[in-house]
C-alpha atoms as a PDB file:
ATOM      1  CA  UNK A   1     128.476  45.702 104.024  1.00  0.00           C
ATOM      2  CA  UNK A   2     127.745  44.707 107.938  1.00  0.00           C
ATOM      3  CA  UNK A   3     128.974  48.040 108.906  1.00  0.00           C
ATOM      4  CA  UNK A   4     126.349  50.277 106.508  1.00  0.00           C
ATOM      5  CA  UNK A   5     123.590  48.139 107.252  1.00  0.00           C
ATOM      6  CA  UNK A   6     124.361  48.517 110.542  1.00  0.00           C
ATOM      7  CA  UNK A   7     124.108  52.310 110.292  1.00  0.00           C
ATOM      8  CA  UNK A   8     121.200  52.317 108.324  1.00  0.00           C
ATOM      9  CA  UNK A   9     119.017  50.781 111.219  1.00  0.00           C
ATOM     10  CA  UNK A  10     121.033  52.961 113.339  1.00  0.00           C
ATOM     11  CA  UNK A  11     119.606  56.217 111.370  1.00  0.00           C
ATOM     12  CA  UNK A  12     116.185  54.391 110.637  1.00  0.00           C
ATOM     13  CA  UNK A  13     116.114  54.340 115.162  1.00  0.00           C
ATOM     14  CA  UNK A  14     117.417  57.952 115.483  1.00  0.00           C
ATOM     15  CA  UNK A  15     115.112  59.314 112.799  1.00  0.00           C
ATOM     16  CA  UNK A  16     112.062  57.433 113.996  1.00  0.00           C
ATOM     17  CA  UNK A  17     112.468  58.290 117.642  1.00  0.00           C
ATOM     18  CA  UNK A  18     114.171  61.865 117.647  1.00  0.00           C
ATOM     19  CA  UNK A  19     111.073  63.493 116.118  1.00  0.00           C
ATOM     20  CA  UNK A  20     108.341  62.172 118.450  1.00  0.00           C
ATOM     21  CA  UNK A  21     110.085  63.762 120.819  1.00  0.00           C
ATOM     22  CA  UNK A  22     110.952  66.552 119.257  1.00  0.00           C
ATOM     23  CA  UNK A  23     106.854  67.020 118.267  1.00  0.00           C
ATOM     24  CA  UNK A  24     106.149  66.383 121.363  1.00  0.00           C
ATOM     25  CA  UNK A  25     108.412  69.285 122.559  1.00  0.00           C
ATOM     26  CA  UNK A  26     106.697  71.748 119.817  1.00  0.00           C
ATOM     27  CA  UNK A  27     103.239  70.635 121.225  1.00  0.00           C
ATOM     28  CA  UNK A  28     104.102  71.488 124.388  1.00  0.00           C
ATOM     29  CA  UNK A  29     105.735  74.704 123.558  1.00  0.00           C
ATOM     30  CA  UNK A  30     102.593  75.333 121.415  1.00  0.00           C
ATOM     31  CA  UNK A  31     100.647  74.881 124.368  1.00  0.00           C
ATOM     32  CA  UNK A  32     102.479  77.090 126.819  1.00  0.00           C
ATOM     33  CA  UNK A  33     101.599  80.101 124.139  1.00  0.00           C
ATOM     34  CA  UNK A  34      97.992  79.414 123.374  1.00  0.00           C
ATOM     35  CA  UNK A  35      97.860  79.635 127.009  1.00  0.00           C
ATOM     36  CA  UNK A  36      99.547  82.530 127.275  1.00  0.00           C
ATOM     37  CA  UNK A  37      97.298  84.468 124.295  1.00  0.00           C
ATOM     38  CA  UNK A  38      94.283  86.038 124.577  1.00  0.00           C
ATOM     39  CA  UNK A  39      94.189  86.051 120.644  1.00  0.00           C
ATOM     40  CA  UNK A  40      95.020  84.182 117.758  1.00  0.00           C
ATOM     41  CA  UNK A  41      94.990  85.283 114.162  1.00  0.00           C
ATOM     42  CA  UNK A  42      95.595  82.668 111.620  1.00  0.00           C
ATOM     43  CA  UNK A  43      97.570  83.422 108.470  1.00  0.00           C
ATOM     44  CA  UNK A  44      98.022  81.718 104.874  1.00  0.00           C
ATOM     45  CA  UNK A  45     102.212  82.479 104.560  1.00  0.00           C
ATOM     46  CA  UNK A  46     102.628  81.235 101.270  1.00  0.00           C
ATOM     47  CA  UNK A  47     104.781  83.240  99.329  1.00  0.00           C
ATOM     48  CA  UNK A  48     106.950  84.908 102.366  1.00  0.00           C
ATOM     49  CA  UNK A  49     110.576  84.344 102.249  1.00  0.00           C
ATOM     50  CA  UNK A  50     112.322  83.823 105.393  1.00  0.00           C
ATOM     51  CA  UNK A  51     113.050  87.292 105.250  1.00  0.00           C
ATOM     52  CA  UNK A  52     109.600  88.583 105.017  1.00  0.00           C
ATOM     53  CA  UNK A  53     108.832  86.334 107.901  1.00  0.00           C
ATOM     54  CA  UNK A  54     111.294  87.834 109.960  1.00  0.00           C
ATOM     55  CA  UNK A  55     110.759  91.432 109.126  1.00  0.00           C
ATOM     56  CA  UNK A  56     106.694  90.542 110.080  1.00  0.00           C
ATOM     57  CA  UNK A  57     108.020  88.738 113.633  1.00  0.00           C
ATOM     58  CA  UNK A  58     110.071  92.227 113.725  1.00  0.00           C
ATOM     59  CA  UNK A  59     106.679  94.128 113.372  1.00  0.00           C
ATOM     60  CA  UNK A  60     104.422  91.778 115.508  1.00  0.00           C
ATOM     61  CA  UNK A  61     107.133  92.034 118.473  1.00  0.00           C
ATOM     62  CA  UNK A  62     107.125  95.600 118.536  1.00  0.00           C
ATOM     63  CA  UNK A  63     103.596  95.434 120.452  1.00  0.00           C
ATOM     64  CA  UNK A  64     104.361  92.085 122.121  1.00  0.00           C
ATOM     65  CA  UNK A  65     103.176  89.979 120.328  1.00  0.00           C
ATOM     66  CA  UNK A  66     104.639  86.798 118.208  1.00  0.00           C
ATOM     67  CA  UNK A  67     104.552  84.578 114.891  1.00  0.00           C
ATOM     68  CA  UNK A  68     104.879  81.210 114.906  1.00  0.00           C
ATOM     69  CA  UNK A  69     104.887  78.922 111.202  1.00  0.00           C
ATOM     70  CA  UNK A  70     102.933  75.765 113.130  1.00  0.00           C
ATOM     71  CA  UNK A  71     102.217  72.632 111.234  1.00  0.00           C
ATOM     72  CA  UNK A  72      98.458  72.109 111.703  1.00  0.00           C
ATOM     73  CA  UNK A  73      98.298  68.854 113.359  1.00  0.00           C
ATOM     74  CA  UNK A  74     100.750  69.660 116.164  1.00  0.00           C
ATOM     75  CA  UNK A  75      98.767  72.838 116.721  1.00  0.00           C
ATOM     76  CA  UNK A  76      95.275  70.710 116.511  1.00  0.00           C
ATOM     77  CA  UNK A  77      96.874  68.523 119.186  1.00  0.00           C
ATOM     78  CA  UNK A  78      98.223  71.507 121.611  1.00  0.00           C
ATOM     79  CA  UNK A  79      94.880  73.412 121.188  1.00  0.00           C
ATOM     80  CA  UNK A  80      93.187  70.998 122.381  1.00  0.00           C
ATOM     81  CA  UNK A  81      89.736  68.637 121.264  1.00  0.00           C
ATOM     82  CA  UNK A  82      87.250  71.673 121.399  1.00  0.00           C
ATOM     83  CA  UNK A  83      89.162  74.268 120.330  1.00  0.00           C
ATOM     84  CA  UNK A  84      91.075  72.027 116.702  1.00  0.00           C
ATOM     85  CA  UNK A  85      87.274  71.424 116.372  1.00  0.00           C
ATOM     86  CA  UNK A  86      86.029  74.981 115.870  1.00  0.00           C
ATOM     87  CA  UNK A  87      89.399  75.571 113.804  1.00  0.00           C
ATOM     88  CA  UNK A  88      89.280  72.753 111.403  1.00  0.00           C
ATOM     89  CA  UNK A  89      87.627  74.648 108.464  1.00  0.00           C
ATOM     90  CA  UNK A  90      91.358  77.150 109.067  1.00  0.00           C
ATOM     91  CA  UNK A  91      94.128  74.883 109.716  1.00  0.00           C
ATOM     92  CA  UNK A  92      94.688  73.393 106.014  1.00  0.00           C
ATOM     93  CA  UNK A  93      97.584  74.559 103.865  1.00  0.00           C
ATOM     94  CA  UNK A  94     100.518  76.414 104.925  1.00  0.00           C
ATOM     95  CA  UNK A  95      99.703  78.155 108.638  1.00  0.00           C
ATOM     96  CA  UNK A  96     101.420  80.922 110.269  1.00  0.00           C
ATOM     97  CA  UNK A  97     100.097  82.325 113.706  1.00  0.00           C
ATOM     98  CA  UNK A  98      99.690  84.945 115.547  1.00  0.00           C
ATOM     99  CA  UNK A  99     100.068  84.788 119.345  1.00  0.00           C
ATOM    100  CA  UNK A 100      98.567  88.352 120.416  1.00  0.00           C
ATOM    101  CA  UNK A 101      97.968  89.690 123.854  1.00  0.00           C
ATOM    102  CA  UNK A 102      94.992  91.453 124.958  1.00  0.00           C
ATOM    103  CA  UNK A 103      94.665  94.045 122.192  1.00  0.00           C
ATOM    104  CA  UNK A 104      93.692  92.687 119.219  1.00  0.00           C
ATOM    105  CA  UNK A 105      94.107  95.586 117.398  1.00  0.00           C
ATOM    106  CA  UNK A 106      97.380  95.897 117.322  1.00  0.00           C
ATOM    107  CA  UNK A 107      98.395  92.694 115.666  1.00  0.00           C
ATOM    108  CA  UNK A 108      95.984  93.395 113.408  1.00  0.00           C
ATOM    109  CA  UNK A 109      96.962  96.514 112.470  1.00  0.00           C
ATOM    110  CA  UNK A 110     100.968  95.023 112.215  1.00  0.00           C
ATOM    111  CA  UNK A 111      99.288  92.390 109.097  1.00  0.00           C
ATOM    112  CA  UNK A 112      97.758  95.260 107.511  1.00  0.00           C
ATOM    113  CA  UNK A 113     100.515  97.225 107.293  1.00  0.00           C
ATOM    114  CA  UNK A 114     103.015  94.346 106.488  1.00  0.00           C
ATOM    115  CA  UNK A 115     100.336  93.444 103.504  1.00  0.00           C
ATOM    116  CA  UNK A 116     100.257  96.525 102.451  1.00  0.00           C
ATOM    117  CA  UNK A 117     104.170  97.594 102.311  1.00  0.00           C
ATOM    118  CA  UNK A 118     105.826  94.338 102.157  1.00  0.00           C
ATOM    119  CA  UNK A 119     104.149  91.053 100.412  1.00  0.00           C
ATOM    120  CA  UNK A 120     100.557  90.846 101.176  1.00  0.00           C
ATOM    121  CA  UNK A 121      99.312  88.252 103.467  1.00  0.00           C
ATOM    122  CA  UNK A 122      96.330  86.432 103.437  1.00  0.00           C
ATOM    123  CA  UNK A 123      94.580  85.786 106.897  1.00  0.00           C
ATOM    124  CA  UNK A 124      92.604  82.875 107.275  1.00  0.00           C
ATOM    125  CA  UNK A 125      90.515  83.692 110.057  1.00  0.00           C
ATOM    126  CA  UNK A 126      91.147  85.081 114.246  1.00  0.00           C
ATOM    127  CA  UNK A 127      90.115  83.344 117.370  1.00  0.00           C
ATOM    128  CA  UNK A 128      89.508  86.550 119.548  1.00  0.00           C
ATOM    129  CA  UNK A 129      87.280  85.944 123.234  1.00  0.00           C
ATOM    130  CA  UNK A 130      86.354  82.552 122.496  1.00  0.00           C
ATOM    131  CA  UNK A 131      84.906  83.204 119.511  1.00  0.00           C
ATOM    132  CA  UNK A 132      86.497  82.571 115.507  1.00  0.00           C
ATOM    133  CA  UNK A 133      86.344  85.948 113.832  1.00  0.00           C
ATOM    134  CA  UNK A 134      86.828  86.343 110.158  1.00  0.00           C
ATOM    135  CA  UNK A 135      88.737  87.816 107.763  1.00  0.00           C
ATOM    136  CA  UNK A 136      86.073  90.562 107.220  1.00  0.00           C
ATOM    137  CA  UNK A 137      86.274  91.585 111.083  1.00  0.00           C
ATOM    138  CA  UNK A 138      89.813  91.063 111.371  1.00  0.00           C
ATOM    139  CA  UNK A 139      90.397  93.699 108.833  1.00  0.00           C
ATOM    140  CA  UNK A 140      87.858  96.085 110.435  1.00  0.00           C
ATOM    141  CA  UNK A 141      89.763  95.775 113.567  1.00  0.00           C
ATOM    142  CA  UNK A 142      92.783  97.269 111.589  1.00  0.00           C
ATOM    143  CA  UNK A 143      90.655  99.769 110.590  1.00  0.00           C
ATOM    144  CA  UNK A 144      90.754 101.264 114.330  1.00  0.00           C
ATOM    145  CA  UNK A 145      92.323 103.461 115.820  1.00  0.00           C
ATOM    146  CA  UNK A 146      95.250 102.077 118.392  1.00  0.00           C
ATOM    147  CA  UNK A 147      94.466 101.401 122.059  1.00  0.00           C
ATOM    148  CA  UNK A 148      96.131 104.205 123.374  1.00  0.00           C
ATOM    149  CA  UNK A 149      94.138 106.685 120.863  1.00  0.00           C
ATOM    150  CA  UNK A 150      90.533 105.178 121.842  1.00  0.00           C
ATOM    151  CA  UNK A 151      91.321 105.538 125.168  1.00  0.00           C
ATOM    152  CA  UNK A 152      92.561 109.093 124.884  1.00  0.00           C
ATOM    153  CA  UNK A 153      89.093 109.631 123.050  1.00  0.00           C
ATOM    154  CA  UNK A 154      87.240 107.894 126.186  1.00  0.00           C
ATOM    155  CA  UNK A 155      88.685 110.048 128.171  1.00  0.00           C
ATOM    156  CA  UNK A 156      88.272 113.328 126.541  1.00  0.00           C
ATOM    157  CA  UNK A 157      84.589 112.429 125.900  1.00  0.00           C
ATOM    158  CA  UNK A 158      84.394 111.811 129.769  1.00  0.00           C
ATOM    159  CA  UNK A 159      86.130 114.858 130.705  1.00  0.00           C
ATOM    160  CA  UNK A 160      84.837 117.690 128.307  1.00  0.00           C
ATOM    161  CA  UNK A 161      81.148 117.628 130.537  1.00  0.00           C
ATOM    162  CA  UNK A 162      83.156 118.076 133.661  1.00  0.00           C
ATOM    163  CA  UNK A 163      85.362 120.902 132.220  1.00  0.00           C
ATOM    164  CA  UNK A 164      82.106 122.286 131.016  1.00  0.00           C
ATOM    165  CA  UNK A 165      80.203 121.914 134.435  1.00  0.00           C
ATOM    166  CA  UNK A 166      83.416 123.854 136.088  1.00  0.00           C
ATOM    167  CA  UNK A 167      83.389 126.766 133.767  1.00  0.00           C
ATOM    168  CA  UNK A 168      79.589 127.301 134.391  1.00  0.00           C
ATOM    169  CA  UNK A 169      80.066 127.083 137.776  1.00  0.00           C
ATOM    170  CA  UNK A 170      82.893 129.507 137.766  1.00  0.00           C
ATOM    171  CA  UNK A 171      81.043 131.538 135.584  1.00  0.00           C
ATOM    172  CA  UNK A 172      78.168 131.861 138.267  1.00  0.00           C
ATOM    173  CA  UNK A 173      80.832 133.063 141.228  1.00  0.00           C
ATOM    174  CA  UNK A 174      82.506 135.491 138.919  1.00  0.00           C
ATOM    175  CA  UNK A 175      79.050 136.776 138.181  1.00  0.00           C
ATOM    176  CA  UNK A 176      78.217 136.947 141.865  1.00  0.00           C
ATOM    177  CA  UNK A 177      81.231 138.519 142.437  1.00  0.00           C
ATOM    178  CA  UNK A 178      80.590 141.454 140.345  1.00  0.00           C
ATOM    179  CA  UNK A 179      77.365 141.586 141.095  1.00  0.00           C
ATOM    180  CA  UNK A 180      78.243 142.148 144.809  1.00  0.00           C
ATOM    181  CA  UNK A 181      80.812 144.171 144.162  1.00  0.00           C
ATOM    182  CA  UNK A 182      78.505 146.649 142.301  1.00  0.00           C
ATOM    183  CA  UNK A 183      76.219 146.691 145.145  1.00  0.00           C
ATOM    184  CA  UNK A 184      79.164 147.724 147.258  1.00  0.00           C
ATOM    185  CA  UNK A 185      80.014 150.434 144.637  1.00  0.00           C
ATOM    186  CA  UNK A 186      76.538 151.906 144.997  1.00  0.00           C
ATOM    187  CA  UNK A 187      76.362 151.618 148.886  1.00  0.00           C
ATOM    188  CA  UNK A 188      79.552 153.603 149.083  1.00  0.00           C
ATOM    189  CA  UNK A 189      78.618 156.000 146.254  1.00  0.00           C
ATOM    190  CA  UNK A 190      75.143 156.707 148.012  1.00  0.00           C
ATOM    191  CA  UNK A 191      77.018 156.673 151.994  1.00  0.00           C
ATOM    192  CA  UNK A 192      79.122 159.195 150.176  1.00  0.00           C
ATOM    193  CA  UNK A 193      76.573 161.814 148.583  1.00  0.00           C
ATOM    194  CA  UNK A 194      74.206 161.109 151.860  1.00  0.00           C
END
């Protein structure tokens, strides 16, 4: 009898001590990668299995990015006063996370296509430059094209007046070319009948 009651304060220690610590290690971790994102997107994962979690961390990685299940009052501590302020209305109910990197596109584009192939996903709401963005403007961001592609565009749209300025100038020393070598033609023709 000594002996179990013994071990039940034991366990009652050990359970109330090992997971302040252990929430104070996730709010610190959490920290670190709010830091370390220049965009969040928050998701509703209710109704993913493991597996569809893992195949969507699969996806998100692909463009660096990762997805993190958070429980919201660890993340409302690690994102500080301000921030758990403007984010209050988005972190109730079951909360998955995206930690993007400077393109937001991407990880946007990685939830639509995961909705649309795998189990849909519902996102809550993004917090992209400072800002909350919703749900509406998170999806038109999917909408775009990638990164690489607007850039591409950018740059075609940049260089298409320049390849046009070259061909008209090129256009105007061919044309002075001929034009002086006629005049040469007719010099010689008329030094020849003279």
């Amino acid at each position: 009898m000594a002996l179990s009651r013994t071990r039940s304060v034991f366990s009652f220690f050990v359970g109330t001590t090992m997971p302040t610590a252990k929430k104070e290690a996730a709010v610190g971790e959490l920290k670190e990668r709010i830091a370390q994102a220049s965009n969040l997107i928050f998701t509703n994962y209710s109704g993913l299995s493991v597996g569809d979690i893992a195949r969507l961390r699969g996806e998100l990685r692909k463009d660096g990015n990762s997805y993190a299940v958070v429980k919201n009052t660890l993340f409302a501590l690690a994102a500080g006063e301000e921030l758990a302020r403007q984010l209050e209305a988005f972190l109730a109910g079951p909360t998955g996370i995206v930690f993007a990197g400077e393109d937001p596109v991407a990880p946007a584009k990685a939830l639509k296509t995961f909705s649309d192939a795998v189990k849909p996903i519902e996102i809550k709401a993004a917090y992209m430059d400072g800002k909350i963005v919703d749900v509406a403007q998170v999806n038109a961001l999917a909408a775009l094209p990638p990164r690489i592609e607007l850039i591409g565009r950018l740059i075609g749209s940049i260089a298409s007046p320049l390849r046009g300025l070259v061909n008209v100038l090129a256009g105007n020393q061919s044309g002075l070319v001929r034009i002086l070598h006629a005049i040469r033609e007719q010099k010689e023709a008329a030094a020849s009948a003279a």
